[in-house]
C-alpha atoms as a PDB file:
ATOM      1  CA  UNK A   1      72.480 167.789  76.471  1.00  0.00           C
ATOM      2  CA  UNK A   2      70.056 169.675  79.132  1.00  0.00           C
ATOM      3  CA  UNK A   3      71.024 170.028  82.648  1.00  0.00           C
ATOM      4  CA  UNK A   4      68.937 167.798  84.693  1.00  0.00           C
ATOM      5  CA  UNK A   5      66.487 169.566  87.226  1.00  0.00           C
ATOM      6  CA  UNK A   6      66.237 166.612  89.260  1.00  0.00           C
ATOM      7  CA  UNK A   7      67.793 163.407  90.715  1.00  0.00           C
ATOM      8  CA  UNK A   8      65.896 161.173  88.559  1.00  0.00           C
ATOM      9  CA  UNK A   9      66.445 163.044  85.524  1.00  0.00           C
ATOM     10  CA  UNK A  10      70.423 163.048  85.698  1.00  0.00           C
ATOM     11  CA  UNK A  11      70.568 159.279  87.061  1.00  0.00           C
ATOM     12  CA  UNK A  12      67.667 158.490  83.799  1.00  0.00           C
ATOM     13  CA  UNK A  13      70.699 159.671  81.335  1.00  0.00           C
ATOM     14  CA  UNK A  14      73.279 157.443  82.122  1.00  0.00           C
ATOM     15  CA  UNK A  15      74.053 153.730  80.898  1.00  0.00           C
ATOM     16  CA  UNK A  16      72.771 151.184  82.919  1.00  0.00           C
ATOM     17  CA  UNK A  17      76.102 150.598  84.595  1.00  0.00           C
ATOM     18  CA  UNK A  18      76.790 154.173  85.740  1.00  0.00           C
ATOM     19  CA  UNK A  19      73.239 154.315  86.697  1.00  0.00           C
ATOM     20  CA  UNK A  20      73.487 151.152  89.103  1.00  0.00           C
ATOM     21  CA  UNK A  21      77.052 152.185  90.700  1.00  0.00           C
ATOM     22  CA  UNK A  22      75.033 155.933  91.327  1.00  0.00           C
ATOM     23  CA  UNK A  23      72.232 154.222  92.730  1.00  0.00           C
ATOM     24  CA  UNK A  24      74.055 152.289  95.096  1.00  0.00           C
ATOM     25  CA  UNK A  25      76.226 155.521  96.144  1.00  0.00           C
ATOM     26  CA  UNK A  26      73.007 157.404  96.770  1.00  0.00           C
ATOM     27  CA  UNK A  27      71.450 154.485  99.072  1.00  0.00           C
ATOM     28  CA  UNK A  28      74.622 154.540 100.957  1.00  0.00           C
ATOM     29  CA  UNK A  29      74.715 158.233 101.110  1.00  0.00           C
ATOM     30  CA  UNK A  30      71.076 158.185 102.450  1.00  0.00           C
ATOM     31  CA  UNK A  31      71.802 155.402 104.980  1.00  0.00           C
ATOM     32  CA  UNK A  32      74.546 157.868 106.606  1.00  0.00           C
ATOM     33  CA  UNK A  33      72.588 160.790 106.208  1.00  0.00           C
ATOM     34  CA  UNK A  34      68.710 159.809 106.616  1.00  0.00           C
ATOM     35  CA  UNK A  35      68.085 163.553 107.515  1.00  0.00           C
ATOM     36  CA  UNK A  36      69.916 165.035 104.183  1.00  0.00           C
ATOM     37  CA  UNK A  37      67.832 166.507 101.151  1.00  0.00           C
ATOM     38  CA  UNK A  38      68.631 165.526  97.424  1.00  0.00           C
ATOM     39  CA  UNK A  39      68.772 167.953  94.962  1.00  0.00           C
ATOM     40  CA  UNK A  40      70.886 169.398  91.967  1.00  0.00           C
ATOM     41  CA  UNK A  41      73.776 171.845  91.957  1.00  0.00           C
ATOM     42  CA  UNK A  42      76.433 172.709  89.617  1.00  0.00           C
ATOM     43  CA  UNK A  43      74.300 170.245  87.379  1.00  0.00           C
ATOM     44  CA  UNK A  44      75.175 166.774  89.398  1.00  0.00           C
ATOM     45  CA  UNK A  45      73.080 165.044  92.018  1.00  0.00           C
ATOM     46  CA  UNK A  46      73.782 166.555  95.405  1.00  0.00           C
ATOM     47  CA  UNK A  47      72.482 166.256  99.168  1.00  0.00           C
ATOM     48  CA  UNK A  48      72.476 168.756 101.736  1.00  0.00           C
ATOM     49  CA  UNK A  49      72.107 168.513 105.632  1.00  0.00           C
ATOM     50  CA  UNK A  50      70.316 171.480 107.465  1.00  0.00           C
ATOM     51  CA  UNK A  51      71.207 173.551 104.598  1.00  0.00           C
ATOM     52  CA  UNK A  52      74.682 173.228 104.105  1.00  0.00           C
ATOM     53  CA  UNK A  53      76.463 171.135 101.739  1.00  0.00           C
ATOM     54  CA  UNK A  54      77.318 167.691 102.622  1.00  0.00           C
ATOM     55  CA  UNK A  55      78.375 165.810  99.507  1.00  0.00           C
ATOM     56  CA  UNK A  56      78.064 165.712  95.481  1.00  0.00           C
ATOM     57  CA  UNK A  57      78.595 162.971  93.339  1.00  0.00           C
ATOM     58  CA  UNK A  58      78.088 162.152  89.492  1.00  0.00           C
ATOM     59  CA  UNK A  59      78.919 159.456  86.669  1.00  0.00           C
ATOM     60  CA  UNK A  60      81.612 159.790  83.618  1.00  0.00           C
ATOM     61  CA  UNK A  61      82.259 157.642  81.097  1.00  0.00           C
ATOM     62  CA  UNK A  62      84.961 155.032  83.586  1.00  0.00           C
ATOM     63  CA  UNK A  63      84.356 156.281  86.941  1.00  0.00           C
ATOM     64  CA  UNK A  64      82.038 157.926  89.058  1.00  0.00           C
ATOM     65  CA  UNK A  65      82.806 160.596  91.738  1.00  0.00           C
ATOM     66  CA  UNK A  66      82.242 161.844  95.417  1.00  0.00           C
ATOM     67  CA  UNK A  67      83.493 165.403  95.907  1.00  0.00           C
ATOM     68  CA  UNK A  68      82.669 165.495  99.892  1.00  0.00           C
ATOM     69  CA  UNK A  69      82.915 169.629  99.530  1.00  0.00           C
ATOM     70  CA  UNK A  70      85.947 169.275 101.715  1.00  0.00           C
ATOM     71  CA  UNK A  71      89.528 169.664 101.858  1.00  0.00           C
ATOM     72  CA  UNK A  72      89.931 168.511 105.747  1.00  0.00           C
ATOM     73  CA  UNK A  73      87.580 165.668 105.180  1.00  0.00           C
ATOM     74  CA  UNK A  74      89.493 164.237 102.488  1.00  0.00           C
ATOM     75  CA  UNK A  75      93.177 164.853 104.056  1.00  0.00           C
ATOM     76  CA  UNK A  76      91.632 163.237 107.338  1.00  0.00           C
ATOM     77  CA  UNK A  77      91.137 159.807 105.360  1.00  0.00           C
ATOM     78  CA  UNK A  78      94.095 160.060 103.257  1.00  0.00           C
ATOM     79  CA  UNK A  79      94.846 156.906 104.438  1.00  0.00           C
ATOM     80  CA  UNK A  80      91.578 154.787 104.158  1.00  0.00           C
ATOM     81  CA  UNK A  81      91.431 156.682 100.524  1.00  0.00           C
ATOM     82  CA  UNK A  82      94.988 155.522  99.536  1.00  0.00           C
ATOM     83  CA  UNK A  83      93.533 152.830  97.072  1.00  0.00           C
ATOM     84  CA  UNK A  84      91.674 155.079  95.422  1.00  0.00           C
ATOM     85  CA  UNK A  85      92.478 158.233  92.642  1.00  0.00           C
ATOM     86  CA  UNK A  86      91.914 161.316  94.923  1.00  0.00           C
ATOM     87  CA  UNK A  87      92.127 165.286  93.922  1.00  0.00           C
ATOM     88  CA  UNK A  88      91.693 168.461  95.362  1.00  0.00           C
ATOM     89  CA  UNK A  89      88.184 167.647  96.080  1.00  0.00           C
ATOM     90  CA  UNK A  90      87.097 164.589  94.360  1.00  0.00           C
ATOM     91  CA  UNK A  91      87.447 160.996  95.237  1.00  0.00           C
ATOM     92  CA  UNK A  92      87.196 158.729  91.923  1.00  0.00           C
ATOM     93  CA  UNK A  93      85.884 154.967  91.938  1.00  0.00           C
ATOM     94  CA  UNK A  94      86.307 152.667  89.091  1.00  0.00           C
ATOM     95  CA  UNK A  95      83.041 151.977  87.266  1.00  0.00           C
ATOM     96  CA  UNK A  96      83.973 148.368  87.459  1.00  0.00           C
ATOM     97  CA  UNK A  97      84.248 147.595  91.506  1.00  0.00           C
ATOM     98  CA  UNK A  98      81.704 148.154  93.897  1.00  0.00           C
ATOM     99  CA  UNK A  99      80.668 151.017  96.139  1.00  0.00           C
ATOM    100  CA  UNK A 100      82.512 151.577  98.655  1.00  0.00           C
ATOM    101  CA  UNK A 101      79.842 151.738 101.211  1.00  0.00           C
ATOM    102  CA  UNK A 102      81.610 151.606 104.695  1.00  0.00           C
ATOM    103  CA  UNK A 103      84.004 154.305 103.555  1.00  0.00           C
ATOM    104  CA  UNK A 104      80.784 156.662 101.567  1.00  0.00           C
ATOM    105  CA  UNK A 105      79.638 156.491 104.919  1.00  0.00           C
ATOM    106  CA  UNK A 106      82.284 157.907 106.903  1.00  0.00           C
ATOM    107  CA  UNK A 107      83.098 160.371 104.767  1.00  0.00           C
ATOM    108  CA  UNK A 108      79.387 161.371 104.761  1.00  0.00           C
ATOM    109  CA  UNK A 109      79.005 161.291 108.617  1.00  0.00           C
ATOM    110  CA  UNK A 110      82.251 163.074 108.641  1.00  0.00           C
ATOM    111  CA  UNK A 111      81.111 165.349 106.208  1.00  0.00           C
ATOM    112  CA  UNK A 112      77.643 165.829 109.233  1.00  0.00           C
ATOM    113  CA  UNK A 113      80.381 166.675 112.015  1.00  0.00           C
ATOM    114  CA  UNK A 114      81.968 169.136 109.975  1.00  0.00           C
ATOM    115  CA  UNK A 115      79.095 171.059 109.034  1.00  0.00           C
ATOM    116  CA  UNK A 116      77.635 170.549 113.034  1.00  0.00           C
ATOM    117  CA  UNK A 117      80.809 172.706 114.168  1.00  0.00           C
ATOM    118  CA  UNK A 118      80.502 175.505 111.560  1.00  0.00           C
ATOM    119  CA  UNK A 119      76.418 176.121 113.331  1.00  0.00           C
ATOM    120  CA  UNK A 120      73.704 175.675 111.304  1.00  0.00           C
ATOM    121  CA  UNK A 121      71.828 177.543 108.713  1.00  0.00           C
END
């Protein structure tokens, strides 16, 4: 399969039911981070905020994930992330219950302050 070169293309491959739940996780994405631009890296769908990396996410074949590029970010939630499956930098979100959107949102405008306190690019 070829590596998508943009948004569109790599939310065009999926099934209509990863495509909906990666739709939704995008608009809520956007919502907390209206100033963020979309693009690809490491071959998922990926926004950045004054040039530095706020958040990736992509579809597989029961879940789709958030990796919010941070260790701290995700340790600072633990908590609000308990009912989900969480790794070292991925938070996973069963294909078959909605987007989170509240809690996309904080860890995106969490993801903002971080970034704000390392300067920008």
């Amino acid at each position: 399969m070829a590596v998508a070169t943009s948004v569109e293309d790599y939310l065009a491959t999926l099934p209509e039911g990863s495509r909906a739940a990666l739709e939704q996780l995008r608009k809520s994405i956007m919502a907390a981070a209206p100033e963020a631009t979309e693009g690809i890296s490491y071959g998922m769908p990926a926004f950045k905020d004054h040039g530095r990396m706020l958040v990736y996410y992509a579809a597989f074949k029961h879940h789709y994930s958030l990796f919010p590029a941070s260790k701290e970010v995700i340790e600072a939630l633990r908590e609000e992330l308990r009912p989900y499956e969480v790794g070292k930098g991925t938070i996973r979100f069963r294909m078959d219950q909605p987007v989170p959107t509240a809690l996309v949102q904080k860890i995106v405008k969490a993801r903002i302050a971080e970034n704000a306190t390392r300067g920008r690019r």
